[in-house]
Protein backbone atom coordinates (compact mmCIF):
# COMPACT_ATOMS: atom_id res chain seq x y z
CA UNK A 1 -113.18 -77.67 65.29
CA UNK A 2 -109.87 -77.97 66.68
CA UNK A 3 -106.96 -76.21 65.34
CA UNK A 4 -103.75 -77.29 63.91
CA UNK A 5 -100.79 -77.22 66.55
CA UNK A 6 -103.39 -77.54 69.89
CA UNK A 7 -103.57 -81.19 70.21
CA UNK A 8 -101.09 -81.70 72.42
CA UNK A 9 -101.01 -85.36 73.44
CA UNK A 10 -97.34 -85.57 75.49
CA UNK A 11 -97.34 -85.44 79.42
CA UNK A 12 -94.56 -82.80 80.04
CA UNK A 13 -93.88 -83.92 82.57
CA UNK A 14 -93.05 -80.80 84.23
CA UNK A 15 -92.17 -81.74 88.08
CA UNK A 16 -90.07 -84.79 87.16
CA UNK A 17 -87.86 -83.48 84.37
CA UNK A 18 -85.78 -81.42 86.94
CA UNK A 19 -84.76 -84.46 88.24
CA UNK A 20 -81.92 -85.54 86.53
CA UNK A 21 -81.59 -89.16 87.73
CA UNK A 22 -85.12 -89.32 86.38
CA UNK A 23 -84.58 -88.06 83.31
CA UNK A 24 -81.11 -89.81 82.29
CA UNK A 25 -83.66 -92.86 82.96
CA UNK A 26 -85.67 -91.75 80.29
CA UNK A 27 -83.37 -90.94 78.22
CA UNK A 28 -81.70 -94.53 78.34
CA UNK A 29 -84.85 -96.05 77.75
CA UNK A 30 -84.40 -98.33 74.22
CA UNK A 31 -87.87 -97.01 73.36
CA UNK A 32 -87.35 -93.08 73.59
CA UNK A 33 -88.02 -91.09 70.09
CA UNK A 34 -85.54 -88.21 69.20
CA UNK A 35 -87.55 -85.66 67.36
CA UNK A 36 -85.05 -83.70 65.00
CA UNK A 37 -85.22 -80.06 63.95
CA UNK A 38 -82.63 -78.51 60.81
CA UNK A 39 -82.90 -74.85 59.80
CA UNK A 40 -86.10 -74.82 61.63
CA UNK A 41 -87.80 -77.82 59.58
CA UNK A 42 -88.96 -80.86 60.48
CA UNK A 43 -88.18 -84.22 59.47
CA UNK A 44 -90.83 -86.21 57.88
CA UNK A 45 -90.88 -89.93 56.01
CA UNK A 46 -90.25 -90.07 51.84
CA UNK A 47 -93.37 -92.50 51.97
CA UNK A 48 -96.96 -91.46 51.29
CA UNK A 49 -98.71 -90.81 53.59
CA UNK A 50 -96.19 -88.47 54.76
CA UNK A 51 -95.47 -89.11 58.51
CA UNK A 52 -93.16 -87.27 61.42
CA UNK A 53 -89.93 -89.61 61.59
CA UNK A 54 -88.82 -90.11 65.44
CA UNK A 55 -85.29 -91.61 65.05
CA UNK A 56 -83.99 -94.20 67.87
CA UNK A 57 -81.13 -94.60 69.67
CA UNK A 58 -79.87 -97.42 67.64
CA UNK A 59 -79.86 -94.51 64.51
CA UNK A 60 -78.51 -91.98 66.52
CA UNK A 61 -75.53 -93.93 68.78
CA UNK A 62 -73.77 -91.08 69.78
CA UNK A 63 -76.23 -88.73 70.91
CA UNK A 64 -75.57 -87.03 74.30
CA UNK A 65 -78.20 -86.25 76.69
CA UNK A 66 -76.77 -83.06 77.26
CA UNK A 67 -77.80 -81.92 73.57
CA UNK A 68 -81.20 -83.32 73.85
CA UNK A 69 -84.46 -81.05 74.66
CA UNK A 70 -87.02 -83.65 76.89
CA UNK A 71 -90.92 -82.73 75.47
CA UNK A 72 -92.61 -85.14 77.26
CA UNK A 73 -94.19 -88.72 77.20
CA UNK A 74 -96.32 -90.72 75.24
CA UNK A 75 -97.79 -94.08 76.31
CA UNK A 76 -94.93 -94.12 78.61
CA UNK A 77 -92.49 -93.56 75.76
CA UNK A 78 -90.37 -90.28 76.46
CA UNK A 79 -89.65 -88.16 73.71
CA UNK A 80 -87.30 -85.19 72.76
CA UNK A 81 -85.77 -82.83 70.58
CA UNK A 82 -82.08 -82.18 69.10
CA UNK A 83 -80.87 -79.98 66.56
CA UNK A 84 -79.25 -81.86 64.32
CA UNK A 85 -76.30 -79.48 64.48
CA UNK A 86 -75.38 -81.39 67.17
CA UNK A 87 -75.24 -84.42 65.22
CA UNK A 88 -71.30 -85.30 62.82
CA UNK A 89 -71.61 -84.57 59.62
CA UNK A 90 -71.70 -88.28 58.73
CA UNK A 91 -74.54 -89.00 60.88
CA UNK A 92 -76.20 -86.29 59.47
CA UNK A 93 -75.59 -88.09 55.62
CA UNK A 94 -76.99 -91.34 57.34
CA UNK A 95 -79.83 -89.27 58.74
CA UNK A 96 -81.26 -87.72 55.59
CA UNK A 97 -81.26 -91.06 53.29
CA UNK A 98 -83.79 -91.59 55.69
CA UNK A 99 -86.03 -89.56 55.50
CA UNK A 100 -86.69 -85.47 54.07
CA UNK A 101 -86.42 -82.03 55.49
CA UNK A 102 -89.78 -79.83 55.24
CA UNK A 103 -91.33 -76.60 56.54
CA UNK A 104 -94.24 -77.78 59.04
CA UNK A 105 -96.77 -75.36 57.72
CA UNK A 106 -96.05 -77.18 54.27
CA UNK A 107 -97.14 -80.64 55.82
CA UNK A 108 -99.58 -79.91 58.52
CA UNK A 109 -102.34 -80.65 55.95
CA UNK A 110 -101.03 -84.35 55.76
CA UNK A 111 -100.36 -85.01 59.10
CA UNK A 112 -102.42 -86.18 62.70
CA UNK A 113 -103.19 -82.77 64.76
CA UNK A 114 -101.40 -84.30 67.36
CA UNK A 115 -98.36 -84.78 65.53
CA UNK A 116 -98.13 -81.37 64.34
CA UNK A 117 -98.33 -80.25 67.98
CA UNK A 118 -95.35 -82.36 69.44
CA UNK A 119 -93.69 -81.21 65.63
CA UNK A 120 -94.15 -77.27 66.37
CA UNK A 121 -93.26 -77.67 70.23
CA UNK A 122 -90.38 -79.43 69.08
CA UNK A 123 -89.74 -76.76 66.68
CA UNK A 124 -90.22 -73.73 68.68
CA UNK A 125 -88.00 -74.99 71.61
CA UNK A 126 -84.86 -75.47 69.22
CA UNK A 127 -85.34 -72.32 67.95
CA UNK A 128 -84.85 -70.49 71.56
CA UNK A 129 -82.14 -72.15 72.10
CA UNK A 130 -80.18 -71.36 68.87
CA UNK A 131 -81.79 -67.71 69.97
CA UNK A 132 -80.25 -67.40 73.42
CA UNK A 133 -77.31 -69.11 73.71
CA UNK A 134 -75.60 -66.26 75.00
CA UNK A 135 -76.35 -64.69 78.43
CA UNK A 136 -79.01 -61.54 78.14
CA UNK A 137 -77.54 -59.76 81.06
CA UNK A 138 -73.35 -60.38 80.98
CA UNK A 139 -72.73 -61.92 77.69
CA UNK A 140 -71.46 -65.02 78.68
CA UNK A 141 -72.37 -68.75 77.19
CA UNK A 142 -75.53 -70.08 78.20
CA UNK A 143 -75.79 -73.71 79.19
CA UNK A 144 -78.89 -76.02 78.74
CA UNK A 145 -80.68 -76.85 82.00
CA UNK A 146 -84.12 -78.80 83.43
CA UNK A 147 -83.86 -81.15 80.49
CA UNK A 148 -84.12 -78.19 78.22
CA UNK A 149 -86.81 -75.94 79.64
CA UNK A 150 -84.40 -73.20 80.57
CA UNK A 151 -80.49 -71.90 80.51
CA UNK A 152 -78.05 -70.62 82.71
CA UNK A 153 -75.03 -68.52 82.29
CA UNK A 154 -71.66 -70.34 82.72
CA UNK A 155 -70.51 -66.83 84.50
CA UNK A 156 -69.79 -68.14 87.96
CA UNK A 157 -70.64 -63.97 88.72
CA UNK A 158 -73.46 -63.93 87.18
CA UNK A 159 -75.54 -67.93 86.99
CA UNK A 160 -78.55 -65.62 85.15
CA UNK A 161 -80.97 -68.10 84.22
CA UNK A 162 -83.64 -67.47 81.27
CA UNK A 163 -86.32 -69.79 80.18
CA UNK A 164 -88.48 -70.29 76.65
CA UNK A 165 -90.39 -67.07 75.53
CA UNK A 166 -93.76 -67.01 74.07
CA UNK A 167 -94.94 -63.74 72.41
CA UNK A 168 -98.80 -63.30 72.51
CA UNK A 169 -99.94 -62.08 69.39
CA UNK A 170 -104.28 -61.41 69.09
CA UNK A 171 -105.72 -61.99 66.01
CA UNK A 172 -109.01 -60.59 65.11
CA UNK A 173 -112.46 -61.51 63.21
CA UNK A 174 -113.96 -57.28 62.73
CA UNK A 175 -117.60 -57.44 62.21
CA UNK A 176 -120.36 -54.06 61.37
CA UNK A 177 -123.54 -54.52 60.65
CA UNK A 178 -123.93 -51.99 57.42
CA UNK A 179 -126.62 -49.53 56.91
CA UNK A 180 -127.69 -52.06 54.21
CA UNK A 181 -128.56 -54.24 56.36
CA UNK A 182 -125.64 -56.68 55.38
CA UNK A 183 -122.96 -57.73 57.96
CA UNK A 184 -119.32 -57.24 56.65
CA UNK A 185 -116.26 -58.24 57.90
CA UNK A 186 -112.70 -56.80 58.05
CA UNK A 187 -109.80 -58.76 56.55
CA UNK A 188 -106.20 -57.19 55.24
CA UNK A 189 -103.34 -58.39 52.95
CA UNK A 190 -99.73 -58.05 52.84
CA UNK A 191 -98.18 -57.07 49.65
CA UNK A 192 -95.88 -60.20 49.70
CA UNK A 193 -98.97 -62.71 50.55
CA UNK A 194 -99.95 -64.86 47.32
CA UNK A 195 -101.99 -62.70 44.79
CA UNK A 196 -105.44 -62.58 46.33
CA UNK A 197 -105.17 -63.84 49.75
CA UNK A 198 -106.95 -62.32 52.58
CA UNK A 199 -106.80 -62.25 56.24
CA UNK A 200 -107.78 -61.56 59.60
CA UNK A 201 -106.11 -58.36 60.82
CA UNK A 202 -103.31 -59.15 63.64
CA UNK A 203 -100.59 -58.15 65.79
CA UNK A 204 -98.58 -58.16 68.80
CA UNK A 205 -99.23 -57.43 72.32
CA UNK A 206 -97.38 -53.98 73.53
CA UNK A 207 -95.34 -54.20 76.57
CA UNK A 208 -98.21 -52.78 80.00
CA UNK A 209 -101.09 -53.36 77.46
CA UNK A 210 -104.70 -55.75 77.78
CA UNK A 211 -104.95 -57.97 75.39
CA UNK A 212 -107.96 -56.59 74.43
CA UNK A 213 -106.27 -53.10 74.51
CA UNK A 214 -103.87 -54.66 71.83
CA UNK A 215 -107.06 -56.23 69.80
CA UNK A 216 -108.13 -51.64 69.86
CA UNK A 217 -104.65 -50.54 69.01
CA UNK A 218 -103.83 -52.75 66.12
CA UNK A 219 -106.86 -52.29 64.56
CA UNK A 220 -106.96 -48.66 64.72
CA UNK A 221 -103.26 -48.64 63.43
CA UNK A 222 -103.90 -51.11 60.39
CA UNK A 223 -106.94 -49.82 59.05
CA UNK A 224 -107.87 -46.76 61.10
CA UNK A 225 -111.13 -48.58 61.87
CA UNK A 226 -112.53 -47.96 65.31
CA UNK A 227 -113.65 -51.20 67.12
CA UNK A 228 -115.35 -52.06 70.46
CA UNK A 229 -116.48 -54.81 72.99
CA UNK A 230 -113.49 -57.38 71.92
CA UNK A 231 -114.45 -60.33 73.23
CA UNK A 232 -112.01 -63.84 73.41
CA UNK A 233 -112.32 -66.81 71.25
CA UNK A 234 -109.98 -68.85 71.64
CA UNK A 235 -105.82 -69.36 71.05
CA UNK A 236 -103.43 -71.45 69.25
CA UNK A 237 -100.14 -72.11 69.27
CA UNK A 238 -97.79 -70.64 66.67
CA UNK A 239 -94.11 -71.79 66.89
CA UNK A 240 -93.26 -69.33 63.74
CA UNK A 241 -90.86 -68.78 65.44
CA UNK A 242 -92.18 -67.93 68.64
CA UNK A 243 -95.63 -66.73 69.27
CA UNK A 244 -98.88 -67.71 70.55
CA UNK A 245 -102.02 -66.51 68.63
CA UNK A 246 -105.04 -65.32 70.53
CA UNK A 247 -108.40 -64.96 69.10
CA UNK A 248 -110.83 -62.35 69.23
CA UNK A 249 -113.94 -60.71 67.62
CA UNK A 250 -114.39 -56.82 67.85
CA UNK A 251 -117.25 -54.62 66.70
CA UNK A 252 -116.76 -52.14 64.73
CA UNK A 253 -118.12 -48.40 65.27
CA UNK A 254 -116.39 -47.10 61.91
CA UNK A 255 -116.01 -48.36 58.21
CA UNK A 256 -113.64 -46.07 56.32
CA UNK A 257 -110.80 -47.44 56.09
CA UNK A 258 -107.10 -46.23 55.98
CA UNK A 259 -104.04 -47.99 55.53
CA UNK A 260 -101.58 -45.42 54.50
CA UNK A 261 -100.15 -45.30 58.16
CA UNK A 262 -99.28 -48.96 58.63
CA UNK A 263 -97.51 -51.69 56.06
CA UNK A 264 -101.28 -53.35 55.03
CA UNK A 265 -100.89 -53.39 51.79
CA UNK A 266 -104.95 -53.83 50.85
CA UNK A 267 -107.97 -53.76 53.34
CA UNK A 268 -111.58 -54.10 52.62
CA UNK A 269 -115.14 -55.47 53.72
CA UNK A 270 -116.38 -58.76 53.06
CA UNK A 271 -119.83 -60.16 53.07
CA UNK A 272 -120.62 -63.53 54.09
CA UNK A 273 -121.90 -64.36 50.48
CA UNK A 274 -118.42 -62.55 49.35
CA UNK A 275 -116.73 -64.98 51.36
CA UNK A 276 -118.39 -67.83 50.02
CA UNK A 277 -116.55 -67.08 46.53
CA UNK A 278 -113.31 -67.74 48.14
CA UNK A 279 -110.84 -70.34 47.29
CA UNK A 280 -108.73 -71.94 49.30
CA UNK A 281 -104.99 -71.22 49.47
CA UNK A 282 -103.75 -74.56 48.27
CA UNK A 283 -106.50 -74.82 45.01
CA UNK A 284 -104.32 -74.50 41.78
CA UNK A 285 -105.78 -71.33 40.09
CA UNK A 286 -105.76 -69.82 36.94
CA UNK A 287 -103.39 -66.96 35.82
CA UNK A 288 -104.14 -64.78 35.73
CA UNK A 289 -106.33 -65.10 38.90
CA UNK A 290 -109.26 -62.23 39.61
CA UNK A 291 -110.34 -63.21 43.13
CA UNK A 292 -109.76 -64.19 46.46
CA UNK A 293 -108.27 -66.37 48.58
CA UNK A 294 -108.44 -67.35 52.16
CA UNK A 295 -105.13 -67.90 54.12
CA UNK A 296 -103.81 -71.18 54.94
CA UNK A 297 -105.47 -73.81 56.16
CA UNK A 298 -103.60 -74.58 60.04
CA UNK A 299 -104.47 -70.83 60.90
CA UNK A 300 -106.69 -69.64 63.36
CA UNK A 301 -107.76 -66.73 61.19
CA UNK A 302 -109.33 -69.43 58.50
CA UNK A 303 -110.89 -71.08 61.75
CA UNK A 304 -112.28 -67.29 62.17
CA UNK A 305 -113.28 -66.71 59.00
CA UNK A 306 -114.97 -69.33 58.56
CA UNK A 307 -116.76 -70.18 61.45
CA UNK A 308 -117.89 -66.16 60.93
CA UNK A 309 -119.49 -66.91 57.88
CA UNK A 310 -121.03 -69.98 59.20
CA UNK A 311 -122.26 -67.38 62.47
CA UNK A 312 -120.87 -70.65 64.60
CA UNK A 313 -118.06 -68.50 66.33
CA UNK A 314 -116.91 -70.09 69.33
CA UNK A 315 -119.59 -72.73 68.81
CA UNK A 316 -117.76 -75.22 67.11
């Protein structure tokens, strides 16, 4: 099963895009996309099937490399990124009779998995640059650098340079085997999630902490469970805004749970045949609705909850 976000299909071309004779040639190129990012969405067709829409230069004349973010190429088509705050105001008009704004998480379900990855890389690299335009260490104006992958400060005292951020995150499948002789795992809720909806238990890695320490800690803190041996799964990428998910199962050596010292809102065991009466996120339900609901469908903890239930974890 591959997940939503991981299929990246671009060569990024890493070595070459510091070369900027090389990449002014790609960027001249009368085949090069321009993937465009506003208020963090994504621009898509108005046609069904719904479809990413690269613009060309021929739609966008007056676009300046200097504005442009390179992510990589593509059957030796080159491709990047602009906020279109860096577009007039008139463009922009032309721009969105084109085509329509949308969250990515809202249209990853119609889309190619390899679409949605150049989308949220896209995505996530606009979003550190509207983040740290200023310098970190003087205050001074930052200035895009190495075709995007990194800014300097314009102090001529200072010439800091700072580069895109990823914040690991683990994300965990819990599993006990009961004195019942039924295996149960641990999934939590947040008070603002959809009425019903259940998860796998997350959060972020500590500054001088494992990742598997992390997988300990957060548990403990969310439900007050006690969990051992975590062992990797695998990770996905998750450009909301900024993090990358990595996932684990954990045993667990306790089953009373607690959540009055963290913000879970509800926590409880599932089994398998529990799971089985879930719904999925998207199903229209009846209100009002009496039972659960996994989360959404381009998350690794559905991948983990599911492939749990199917006892196929890390096998497919």
């Amino acid at each position: 099963m591959s997940l939503m976000y991981s299929q990246m299909p671009l060569d990024r071309c890493t070595n070459q895009r510091k070369n900027k004779q090389w990449l002014k040639q790609q960027f001249d190129q009368q085949n090069s996309l321009f993937c465009l990012i506003d208020n963090d969405q994504n621009f898509f067709s108005l046609a069904v099937p719904f479809s990413p829409l690269y613009l060309t230069h021929e739609q966008l004349p007056k676009v300046s490399i200097t504005s442009c973010i390179f992510l990589g190429k593509k059957n030796d088509q080159s491709i990047f990124a602009l906020n279109s705050n860096k577009l007039s105001n008139r463009d922009n008009q032309n721009i969105n009779a084109l085509g329509q704004w949308q969250s990515l998480r809202q249209m990853s379900g119609l889309i190619q998995h390899q679409d949605a990855a150049i989308l949220a890389l896209a995505k996530g690299l606009v979003h550190w640059h509207k983040t740290h335009l200023y310098c970190g260490r003087c205050g001074a104006l930052n200035q895009l650098i190495e075709a995007g992958h990194a800014r300097r400060c314009t102090d001529s005292q200072c010439r800091n340079m700072c580069f895109p951020r990823t914040d690991p995150a683990v994300i965990m499948l819990v599993e006990k085997m009961f004195d019942d002789g039924v295996a149960r795992c641990l999934l939590g809720r947040q008070a603002s999630w959809p009425t019903g909806m259940f998860s796998t238990l997350a959060g972020f890695v500590d500054p001088g902490e494992t990742i598997e320490e992390t997988v300990v800690r957060e548990v403990w803190e969310e439900s007050n469970i006690e969990v051992k041996d975590p062992q990797y799964i695998r990770s996905q990428p998750w450009p909301f805004p900024s993090s990358v998910m990595l996932g684990f199962t954990a045993t667990a050596v306790t089953e009373n749970i607690d959540i009055s010292q963290d913000d879970l809102h509800q926590a409880r065991w599932f089994s398998r045949e529990e799971l089985d009466t879930f719904v999925a996120k998207e199903a229209e339900l009846p209100e009002p609705f009496g039972g659960y609901r996994i989360s959404s469908n381009d998350s690794i903890s559905t991948y983990l909850i599911t492939a749990w239930k199917k006892k196929a974890i890390g096998q497919c």
